[in-house]
Protein backbone atom coordinates (compact mmCIF):
# COMPACT_ATOMS: atom_id res chain seq x y z
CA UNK A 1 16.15 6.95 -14.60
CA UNK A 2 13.63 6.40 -11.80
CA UNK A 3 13.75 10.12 -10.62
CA UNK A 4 12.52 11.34 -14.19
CA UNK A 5 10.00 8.66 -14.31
CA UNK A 6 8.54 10.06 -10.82
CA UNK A 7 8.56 13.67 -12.19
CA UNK A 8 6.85 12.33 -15.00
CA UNK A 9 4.15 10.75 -13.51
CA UNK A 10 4.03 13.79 -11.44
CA UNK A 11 3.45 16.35 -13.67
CA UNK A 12 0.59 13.54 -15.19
CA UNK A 13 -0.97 13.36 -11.91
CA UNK A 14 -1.36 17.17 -11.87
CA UNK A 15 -2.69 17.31 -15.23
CA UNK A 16 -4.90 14.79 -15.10
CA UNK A 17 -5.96 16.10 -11.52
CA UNK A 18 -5.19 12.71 -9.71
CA UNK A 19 -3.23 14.49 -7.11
CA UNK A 20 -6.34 16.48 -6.24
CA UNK A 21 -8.32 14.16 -6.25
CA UNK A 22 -6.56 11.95 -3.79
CA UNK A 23 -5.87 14.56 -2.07
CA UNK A 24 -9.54 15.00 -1.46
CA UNK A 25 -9.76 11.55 -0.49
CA UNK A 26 -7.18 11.54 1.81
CA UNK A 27 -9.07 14.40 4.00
CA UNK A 28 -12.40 13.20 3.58
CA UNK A 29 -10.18 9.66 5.30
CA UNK A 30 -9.19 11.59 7.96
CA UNK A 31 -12.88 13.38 8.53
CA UNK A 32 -14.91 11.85 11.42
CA UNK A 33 -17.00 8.99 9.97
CA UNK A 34 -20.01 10.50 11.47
CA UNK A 35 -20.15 13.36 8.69
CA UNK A 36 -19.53 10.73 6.23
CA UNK A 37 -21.70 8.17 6.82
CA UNK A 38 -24.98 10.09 7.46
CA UNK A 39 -26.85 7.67 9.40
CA UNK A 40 -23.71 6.98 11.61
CA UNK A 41 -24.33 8.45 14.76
CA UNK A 42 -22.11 9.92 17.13
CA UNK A 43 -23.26 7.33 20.27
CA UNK A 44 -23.47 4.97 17.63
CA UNK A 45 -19.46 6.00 16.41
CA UNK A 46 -18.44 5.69 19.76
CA UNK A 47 -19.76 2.18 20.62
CA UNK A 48 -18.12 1.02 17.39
CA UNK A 49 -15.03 2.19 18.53
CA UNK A 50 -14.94 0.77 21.75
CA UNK A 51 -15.77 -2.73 20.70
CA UNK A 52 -13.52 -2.46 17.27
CA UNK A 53 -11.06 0.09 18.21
CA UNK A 54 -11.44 1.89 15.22
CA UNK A 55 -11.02 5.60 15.91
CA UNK A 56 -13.75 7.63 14.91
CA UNK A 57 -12.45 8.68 11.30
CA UNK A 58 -13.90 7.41 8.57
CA UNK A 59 -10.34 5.64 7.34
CA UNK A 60 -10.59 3.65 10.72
CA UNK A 61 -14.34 2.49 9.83
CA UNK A 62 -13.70 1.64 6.28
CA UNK A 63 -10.85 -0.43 7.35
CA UNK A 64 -13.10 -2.40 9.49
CA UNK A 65 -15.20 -2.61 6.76
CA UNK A 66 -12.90 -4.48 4.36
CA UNK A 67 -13.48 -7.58 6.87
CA UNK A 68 -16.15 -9.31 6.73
CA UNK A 69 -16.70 -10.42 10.44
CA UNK A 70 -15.69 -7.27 11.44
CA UNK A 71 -17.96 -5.60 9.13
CA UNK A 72 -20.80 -7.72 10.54
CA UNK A 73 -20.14 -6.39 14.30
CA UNK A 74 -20.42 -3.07 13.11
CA UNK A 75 -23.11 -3.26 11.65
CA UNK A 76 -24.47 -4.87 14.99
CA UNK A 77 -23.93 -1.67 16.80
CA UNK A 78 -26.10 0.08 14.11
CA UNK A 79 -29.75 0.81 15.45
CA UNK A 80 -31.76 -2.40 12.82
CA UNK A 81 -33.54 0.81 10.94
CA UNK A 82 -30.40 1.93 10.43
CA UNK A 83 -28.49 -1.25 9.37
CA UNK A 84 -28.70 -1.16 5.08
CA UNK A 85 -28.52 2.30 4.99
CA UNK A 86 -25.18 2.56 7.06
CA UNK A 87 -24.19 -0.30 4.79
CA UNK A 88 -24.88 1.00 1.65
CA UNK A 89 -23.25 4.30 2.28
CA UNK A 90 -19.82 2.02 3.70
CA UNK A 91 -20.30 0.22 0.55
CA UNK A 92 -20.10 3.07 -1.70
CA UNK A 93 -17.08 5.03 -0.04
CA UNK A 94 -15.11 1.60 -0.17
CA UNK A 95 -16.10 1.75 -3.74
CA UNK A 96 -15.39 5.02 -4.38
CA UNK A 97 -11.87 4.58 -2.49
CA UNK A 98 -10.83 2.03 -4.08
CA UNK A 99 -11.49 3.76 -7.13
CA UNK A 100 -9.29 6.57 -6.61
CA UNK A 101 -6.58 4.44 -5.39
CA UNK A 102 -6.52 2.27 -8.37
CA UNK A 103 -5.71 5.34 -10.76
């Protein structure tokens, strides 16, 4: 029965503390990308947003992330000192994201 199965996997995710933990992903998603991404400034958020439309979460900046081209124009808007650090940190989060997601 699919219903038990859910429960199941339920009450797995809880022990296992999956739930939590995406859970905690979820709101760091929804967190402005500027606390996230420490090098990110706010100027520097908001010029991303108007040429990608992103929104200023981090969820909206990761997405833009998963495309290359994209990706690239961001990383345009980034002051050049800036540039591998702001990518590095993207890198990791999609990393870690994905992660999560996958368990």
């Amino acid at each position: 029965d699919e219903e038990a199965a859910r429960d199941a996997q339920d009450e797995l995710d809880d022990a296992s503390g999956l739930r939590a933990r995406r859970a905690a992903l979820d709101e760091r998603l929804n967190r402005s990308a500027g606390k996230e991404i420490t090098h990110l400034g706010k100027a520097t958020l908001r010029r991303i947003d108007d040429k990608l439309h992103t929104g200023v979460s981090l969820r909206g900046v990761l997405n833009a992330c998963r495309d290359d081209a994209r990706f690239a124009a961001l990383l345009e808007l980034v002051d050049a000192g800036q540039r591998e650090r702001v990518y590095a940190e993207a890198v990791a989060l999609l990393l870690d994201e994905e992660l999560v997601a996958s368990l």
